[in-house]
C-alpha atoms as a PDB file:
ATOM      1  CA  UNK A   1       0.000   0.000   0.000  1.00  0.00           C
ATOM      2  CA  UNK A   2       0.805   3.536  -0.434  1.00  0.00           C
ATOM      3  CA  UNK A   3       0.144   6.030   1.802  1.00  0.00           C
ATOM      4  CA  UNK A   4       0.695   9.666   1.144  1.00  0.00           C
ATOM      5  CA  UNK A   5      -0.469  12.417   4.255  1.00  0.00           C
ATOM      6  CA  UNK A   6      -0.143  16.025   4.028  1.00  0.00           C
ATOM      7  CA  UNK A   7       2.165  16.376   1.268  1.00  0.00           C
ATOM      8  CA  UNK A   8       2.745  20.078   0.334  1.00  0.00           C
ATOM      9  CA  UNK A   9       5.232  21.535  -2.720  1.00  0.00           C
ATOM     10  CA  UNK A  10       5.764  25.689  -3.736  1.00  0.00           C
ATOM     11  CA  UNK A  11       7.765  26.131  -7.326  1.00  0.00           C
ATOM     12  CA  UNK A  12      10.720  27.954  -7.128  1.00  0.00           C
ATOM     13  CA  UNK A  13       8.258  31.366  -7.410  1.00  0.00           C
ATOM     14  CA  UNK A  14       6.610  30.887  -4.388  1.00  0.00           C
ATOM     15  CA  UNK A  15       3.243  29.304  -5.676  1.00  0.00           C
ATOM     16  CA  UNK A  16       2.185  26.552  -3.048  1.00  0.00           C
ATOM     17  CA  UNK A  17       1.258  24.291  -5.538  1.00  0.00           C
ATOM     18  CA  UNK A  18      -0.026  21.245  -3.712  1.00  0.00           C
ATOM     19  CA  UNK A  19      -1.459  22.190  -0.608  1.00  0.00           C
ATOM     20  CA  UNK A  20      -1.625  18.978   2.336  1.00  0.00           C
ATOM     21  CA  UNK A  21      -2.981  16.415  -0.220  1.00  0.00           C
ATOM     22  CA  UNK A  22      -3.870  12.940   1.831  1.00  0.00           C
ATOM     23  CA  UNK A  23      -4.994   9.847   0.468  1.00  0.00           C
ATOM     24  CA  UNK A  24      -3.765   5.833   0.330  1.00  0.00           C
ATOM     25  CA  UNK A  25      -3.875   3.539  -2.589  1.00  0.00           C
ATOM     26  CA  UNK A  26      -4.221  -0.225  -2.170  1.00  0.00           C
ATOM     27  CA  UNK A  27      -2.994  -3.078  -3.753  1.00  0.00           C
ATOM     28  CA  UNK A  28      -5.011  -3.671  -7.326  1.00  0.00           C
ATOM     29  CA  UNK A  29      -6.512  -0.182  -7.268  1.00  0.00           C
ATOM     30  CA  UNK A  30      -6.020   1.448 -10.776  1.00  0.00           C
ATOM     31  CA  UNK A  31      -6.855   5.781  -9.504  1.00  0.00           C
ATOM     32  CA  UNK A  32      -6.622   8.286 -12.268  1.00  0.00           C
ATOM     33  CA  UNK A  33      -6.059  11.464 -11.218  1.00  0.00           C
ATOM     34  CA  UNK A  34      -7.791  14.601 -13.004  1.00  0.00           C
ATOM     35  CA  UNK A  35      -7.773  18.154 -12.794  1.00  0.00           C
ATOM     36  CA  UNK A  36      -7.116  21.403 -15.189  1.00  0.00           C
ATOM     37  CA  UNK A  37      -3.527  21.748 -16.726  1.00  0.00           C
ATOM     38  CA  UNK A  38      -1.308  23.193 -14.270  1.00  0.00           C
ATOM     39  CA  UNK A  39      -2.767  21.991 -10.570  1.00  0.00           C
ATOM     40  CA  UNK A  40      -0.045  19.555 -10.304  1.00  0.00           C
ATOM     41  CA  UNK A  41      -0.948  16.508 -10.948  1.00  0.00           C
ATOM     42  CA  UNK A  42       2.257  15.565 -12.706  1.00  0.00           C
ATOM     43  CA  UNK A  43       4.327  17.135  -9.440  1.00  0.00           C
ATOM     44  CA  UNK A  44       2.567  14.960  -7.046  1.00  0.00           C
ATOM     45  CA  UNK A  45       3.100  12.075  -8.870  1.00  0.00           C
ATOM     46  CA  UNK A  46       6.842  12.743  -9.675  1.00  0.00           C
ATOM     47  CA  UNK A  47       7.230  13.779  -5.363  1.00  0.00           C
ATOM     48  CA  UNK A  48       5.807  10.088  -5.294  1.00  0.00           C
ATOM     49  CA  UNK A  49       8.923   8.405  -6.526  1.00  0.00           C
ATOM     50  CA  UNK A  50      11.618  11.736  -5.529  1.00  0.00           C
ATOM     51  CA  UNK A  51      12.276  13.170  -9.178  1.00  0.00           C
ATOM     52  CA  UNK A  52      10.707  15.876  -7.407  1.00  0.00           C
ATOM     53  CA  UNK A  53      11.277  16.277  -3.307  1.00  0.00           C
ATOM     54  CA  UNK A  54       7.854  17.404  -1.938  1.00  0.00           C
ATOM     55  CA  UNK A  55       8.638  20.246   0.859  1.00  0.00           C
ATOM     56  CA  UNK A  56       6.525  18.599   3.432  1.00  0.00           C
ATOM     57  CA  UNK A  57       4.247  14.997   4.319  1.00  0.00           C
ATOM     58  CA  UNK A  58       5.118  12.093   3.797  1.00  0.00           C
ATOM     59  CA  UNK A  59       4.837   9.815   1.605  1.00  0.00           C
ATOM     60  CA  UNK A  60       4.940   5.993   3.135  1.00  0.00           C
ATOM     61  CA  UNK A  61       5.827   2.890   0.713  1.00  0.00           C
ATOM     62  CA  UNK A  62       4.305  -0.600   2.671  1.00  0.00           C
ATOM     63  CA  UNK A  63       6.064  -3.259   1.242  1.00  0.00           C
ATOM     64  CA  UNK A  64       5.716  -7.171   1.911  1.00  0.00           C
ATOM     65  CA  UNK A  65       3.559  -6.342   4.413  1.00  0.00           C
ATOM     66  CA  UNK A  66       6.646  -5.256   7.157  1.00  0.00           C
ATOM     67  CA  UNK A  67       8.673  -2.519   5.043  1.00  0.00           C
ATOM     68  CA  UNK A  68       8.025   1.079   5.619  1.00  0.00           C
ATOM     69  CA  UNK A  69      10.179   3.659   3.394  1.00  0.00           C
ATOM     70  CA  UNK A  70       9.069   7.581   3.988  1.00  0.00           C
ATOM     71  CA  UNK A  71      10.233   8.165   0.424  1.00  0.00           C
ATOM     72  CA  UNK A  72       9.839  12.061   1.336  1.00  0.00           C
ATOM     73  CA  UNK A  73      12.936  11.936   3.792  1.00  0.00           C
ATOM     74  CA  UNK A  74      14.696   8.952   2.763  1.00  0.00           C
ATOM     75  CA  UNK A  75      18.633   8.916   1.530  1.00  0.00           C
ATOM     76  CA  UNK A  76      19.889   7.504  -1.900  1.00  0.00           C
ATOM     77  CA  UNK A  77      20.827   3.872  -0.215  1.00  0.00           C
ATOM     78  CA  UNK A  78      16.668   4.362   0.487  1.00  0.00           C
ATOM     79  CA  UNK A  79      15.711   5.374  -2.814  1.00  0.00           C
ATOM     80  CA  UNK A  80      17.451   2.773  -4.666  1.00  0.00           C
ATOM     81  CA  UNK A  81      15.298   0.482  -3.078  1.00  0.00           C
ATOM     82  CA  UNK A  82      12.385   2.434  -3.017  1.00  0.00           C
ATOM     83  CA  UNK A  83      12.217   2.877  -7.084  1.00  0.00           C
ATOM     84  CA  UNK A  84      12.688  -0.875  -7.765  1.00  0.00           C
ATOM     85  CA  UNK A  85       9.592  -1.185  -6.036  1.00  0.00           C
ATOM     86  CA  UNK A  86       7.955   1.458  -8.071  1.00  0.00           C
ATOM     87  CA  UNK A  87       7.602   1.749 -11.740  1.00  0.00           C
ATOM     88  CA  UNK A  88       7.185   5.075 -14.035  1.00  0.00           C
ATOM     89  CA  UNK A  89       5.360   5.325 -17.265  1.00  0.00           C
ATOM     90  CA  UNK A  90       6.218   8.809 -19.048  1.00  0.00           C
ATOM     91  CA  UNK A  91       4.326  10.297 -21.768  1.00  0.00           C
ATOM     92  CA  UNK A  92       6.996  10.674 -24.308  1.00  0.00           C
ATOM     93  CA  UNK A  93       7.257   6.461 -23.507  1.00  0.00           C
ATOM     94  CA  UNK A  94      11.059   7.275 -22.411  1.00  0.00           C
ATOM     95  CA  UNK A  95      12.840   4.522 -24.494  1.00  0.00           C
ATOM     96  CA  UNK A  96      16.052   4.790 -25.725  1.00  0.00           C
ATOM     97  CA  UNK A  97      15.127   4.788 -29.645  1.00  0.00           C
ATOM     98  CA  UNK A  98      18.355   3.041 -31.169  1.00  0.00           C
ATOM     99  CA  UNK A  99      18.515  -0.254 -29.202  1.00  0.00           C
ATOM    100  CA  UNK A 100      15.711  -3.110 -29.524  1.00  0.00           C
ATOM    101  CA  UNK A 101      12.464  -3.347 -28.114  1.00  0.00           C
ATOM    102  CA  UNK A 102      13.640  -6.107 -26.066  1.00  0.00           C
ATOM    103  CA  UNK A 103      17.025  -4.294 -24.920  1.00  0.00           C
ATOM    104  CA  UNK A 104      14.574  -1.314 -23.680  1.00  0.00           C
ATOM    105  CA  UNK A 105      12.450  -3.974 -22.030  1.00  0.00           C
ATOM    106  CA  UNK A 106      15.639  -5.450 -20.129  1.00  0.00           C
ATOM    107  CA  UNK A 107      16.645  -1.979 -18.929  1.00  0.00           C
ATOM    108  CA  UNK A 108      13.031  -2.533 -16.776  1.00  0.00           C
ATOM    109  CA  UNK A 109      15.230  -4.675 -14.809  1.00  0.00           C
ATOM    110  CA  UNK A 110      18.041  -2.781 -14.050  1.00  0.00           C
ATOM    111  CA  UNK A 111      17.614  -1.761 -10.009  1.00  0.00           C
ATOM    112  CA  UNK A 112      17.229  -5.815  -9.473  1.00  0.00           C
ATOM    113  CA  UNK A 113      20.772  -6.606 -10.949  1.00  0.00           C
ATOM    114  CA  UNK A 114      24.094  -5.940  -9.241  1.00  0.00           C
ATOM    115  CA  UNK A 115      25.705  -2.724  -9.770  1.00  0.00           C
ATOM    116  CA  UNK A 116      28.804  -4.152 -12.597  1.00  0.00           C
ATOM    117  CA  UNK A 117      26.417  -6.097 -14.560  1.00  0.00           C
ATOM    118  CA  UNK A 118      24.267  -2.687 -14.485  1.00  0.00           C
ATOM    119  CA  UNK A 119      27.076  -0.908 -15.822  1.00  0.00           C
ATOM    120  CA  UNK A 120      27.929  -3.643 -18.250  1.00  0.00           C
ATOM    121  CA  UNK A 121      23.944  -3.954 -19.352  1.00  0.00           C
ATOM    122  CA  UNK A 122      24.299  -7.495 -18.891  1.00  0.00           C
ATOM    123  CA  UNK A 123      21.353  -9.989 -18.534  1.00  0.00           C
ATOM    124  CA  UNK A 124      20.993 -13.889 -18.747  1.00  0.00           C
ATOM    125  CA  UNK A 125      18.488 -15.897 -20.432  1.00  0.00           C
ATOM    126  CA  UNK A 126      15.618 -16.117 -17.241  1.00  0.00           C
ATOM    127  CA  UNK A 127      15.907 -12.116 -17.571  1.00  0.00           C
ATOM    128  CA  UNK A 128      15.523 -12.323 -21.297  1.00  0.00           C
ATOM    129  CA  UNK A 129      12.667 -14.522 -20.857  1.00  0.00           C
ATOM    130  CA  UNK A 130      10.510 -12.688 -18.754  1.00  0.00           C
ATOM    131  CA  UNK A 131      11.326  -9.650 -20.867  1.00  0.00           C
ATOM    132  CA  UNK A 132      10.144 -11.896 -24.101  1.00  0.00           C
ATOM    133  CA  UNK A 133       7.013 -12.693 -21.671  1.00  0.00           C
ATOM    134  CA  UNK A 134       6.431  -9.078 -20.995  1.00  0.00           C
ATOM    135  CA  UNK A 135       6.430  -8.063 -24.524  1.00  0.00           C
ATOM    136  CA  UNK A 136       3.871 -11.245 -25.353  1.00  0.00           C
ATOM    137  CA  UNK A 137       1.324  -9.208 -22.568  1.00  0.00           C
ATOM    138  CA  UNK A 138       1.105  -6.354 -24.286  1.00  0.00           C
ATOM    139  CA  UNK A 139       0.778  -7.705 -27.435  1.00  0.00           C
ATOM    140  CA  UNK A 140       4.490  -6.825 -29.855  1.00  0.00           C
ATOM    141  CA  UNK A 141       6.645  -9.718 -28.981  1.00  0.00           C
ATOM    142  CA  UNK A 142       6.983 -10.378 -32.884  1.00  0.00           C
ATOM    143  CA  UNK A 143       8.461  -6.677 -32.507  1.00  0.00           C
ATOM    144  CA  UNK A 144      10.976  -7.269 -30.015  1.00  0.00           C
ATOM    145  CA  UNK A 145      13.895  -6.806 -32.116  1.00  0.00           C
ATOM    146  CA  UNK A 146      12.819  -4.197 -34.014  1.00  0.00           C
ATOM    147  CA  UNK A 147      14.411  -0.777 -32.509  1.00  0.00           C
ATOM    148  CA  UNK A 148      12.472   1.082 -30.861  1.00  0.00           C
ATOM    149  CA  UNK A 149      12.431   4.576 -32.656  1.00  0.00           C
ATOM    150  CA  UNK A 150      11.118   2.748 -35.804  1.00  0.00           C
ATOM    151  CA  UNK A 151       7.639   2.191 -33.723  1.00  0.00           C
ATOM    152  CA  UNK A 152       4.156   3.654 -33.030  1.00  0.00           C
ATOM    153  CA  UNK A 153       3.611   6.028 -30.564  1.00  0.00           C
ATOM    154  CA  UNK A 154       1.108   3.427 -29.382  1.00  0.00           C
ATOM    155  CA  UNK A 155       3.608   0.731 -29.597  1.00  0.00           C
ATOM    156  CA  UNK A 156       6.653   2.181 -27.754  1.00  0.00           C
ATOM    157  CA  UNK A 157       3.851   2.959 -25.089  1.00  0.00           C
ATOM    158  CA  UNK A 158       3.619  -0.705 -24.763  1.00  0.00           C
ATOM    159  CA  UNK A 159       6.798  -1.241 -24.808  1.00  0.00           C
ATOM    160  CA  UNK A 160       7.000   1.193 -21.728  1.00  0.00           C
ATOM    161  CA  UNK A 161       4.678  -0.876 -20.273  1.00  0.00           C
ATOM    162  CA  UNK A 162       5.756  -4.331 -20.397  1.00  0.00           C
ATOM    163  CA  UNK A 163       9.377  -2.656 -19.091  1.00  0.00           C
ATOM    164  CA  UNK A 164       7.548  -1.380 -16.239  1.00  0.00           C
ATOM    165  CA  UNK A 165       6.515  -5.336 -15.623  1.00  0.00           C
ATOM    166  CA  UNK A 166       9.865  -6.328 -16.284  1.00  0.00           C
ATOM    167  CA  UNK A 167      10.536  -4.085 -12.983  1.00  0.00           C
ATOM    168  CA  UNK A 168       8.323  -5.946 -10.618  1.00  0.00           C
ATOM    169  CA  UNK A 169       7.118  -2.773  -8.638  1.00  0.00           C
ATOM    170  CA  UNK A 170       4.188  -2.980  -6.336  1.00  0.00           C
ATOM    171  CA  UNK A 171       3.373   1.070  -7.548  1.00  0.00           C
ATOM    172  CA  UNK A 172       3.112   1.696 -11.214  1.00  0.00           C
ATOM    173  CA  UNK A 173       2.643   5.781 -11.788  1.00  0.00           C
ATOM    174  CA  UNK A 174       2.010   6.787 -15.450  1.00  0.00           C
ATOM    175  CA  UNK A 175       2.321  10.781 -16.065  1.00  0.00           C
ATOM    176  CA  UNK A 176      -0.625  11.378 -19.129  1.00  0.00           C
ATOM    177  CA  UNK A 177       0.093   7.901 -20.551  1.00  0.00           C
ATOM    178  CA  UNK A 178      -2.273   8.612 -23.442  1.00  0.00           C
ATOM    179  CA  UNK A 179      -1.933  12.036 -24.398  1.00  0.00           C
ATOM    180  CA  UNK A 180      -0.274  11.523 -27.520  1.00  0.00           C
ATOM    181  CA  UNK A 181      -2.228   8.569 -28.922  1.00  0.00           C
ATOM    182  CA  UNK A 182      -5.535   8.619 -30.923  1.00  0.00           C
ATOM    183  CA  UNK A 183      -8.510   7.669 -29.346  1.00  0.00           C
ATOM    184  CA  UNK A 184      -8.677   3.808 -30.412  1.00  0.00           C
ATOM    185  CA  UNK A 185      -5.219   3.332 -29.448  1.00  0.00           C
ATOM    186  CA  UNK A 186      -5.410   5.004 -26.429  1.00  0.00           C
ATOM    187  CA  UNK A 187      -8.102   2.799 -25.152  1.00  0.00           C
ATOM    188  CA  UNK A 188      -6.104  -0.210 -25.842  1.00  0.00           C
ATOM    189  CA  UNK A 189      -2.986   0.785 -23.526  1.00  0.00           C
ATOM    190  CA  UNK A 190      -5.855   1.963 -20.735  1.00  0.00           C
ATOM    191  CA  UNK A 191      -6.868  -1.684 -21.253  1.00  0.00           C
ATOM    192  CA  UNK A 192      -3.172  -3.097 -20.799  1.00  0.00           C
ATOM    193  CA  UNK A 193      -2.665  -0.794 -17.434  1.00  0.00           C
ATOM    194  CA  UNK A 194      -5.707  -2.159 -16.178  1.00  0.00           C
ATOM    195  CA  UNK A 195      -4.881  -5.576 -16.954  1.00  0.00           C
ATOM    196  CA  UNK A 196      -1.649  -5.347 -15.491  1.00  0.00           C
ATOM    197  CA  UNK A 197      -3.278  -3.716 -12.200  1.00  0.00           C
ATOM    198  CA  UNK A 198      -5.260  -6.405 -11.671  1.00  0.00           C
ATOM    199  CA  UNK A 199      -3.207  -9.389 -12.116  1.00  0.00           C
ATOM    200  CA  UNK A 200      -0.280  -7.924 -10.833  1.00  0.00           C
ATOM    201  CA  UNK A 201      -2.146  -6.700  -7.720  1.00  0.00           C
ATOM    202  CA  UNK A 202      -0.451  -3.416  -8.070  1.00  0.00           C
ATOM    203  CA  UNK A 203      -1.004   0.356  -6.686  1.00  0.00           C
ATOM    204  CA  UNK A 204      -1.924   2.185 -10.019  1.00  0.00           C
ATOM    205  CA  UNK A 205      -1.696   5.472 -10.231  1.00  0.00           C
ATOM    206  CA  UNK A 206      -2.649   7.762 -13.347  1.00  0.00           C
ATOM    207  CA  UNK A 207      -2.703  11.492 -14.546  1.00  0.00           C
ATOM    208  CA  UNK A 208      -5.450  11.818 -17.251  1.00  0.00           C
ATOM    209  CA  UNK A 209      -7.120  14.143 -19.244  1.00  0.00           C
ATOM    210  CA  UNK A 210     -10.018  12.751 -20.049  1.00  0.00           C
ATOM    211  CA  UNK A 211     -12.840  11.860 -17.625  1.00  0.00           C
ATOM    212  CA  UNK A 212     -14.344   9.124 -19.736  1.00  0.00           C
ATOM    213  CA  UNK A 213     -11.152   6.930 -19.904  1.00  0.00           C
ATOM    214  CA  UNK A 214     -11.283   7.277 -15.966  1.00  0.00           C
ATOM    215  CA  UNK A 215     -15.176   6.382 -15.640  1.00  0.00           C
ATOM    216  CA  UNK A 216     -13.847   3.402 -18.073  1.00  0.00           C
ATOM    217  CA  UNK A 217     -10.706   2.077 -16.811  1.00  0.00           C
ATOM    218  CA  UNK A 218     -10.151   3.375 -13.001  1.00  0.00           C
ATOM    219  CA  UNK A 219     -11.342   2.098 -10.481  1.00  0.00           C
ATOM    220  CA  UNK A 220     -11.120   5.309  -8.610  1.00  0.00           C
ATOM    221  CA  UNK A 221     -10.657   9.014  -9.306  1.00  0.00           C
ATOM    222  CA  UNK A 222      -8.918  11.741  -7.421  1.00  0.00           C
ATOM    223  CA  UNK A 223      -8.815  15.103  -7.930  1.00  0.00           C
ATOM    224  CA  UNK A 224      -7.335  18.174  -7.875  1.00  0.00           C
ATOM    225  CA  UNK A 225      -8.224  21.660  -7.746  1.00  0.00           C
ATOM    226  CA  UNK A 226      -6.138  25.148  -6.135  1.00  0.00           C
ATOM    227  CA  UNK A 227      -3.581  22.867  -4.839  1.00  0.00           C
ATOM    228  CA  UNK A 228      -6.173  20.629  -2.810  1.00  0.00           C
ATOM    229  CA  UNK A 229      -7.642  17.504  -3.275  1.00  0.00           C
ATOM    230  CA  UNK A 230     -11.340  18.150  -4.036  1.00  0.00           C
ATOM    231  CA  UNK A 231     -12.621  14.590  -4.657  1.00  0.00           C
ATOM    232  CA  UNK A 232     -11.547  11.124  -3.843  1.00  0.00           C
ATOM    233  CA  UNK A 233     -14.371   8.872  -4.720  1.00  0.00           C
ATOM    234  CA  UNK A 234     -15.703   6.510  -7.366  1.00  0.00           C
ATOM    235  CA  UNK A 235     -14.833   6.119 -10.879  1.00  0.00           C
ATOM    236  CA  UNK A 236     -18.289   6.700 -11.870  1.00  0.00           C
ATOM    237  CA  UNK A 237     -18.052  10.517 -12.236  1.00  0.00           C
ATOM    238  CA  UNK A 238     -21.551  12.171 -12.760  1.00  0.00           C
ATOM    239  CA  UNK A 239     -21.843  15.302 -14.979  1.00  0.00           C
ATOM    240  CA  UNK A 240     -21.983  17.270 -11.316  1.00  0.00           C
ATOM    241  CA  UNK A 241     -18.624  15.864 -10.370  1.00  0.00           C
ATOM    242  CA  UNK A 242     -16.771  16.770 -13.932  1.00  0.00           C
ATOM    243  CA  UNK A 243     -18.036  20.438 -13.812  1.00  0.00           C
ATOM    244  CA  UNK A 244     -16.738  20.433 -10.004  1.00  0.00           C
ATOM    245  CA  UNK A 245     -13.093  19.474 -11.136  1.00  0.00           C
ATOM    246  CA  UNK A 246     -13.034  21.515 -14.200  1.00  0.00           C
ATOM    247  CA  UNK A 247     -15.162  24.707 -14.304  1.00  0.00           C
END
């Protein structure tokens, strides 16, 4: 489980941007997060895993059930641990465009290897076969050698994906996951985080534009509005609860 309480951030003018958001996520919960363009949901998200520090909270990560890491005050021995155990999806998928699908895939597996064969980008055949098994989830194993800047925008998204699985977090967060896809395609990788979610009993966590993928896919919504959380309910948004987030 994650557990975030009272988590605040300014930007470096001042503006308190996020302003004592609370909530916990539990294992196989898929919660998009919505709100206008510049409330910060892609700051609280990125204070979730310390590519941004929040300036106070905390932000608790519960793993096996006896593990407690405040990632908000935690050191870089900390961390390391911390960010095997949770994966990030970016918008602009984040691959490295000249090697292979599958080489992209592997790098999902980096924090679980030992630091020279990290260097040395180094992995053995069980690595290369859950990597292969990844890739068959989400549908483009037959493009796992291809490289990866010679893809879809919806196909490098799955490729993001099935390197997050590679990972083996218990948190997946996904920063606008579909923003640049069309419509059809962007369905299908909603369907794939879902998926994964589910079977994978993970902590999902997404930042979303659009209110009907959430009503479709989530399982809950939160969101945000002048820096505070102003709903944390059901996916099943009505038309009262959309005008409430975005007028």
């Amino acid at each position: 489980m994650l557990t975030i309480g009272n988590l605040s951030k300014t930007l470096p003018d001042g503006k308190l941007l996020l302003k004592g958001i609370s909530f916990n996520v539990a294992e196989g919960e898929f919660v998009g997060i919505l709100g206008l363009s510049g409330v910060g949901k892609t700051i609280l998200i990125r204070c979730l895993n310390r590519l941004t520090t929040p300036d106070a909270g905390e932000i608790i990560l519960h793993s096996n059930g006896h593990i407690h890491f405040d990632i908000g005050r935690s050191k870089a021995r900390e961390l390391r641990e911390i960010r095997r155990n949770i994966a990030m999806i970016f918008q602009g998928f984040n691959l490295v465009g000249r090697l292979s699908v599958l080489e992209n895939v592997l790098i999902g597996g980096l924090g679980r290897v030992g630091v020279f064969r990290s260097i040395a980008g180094s992995f053995n055949r069980e690595e290369t076969r859950l990597a292969l098994a990844a890739l068959s989830r989400v549908g483009i194993k037959d493009l796992s050698y291809r490289r990866a800047e010679t893809l879809s925008g919806g196909e490098q998204q799955r490729a993001a994906i099935a390197k997050a699985i590679v990972q083996q977090s218990r948190v997946l967060l996904a920063d606008e996951p579909v923003a640049n896809l069309d419509p059809r395609t962007a369905v299908e990788v909603m369907n794939y985080l879902r998926e994964i979610t589910l079977e994978d009993n993970l902590c999902t966590l997404a930042v979303l534009h659009q209110p009907e993928l959430a009503r479709q896919f989530c399982t809950r919504v939160i969101a945000i509005r002048d820096g505070m959380m102003i709903y944390d309910d059901s996916a099943e948004l009505t038309n009262e609860d959309i005008s409430r987030i975005y007028s």
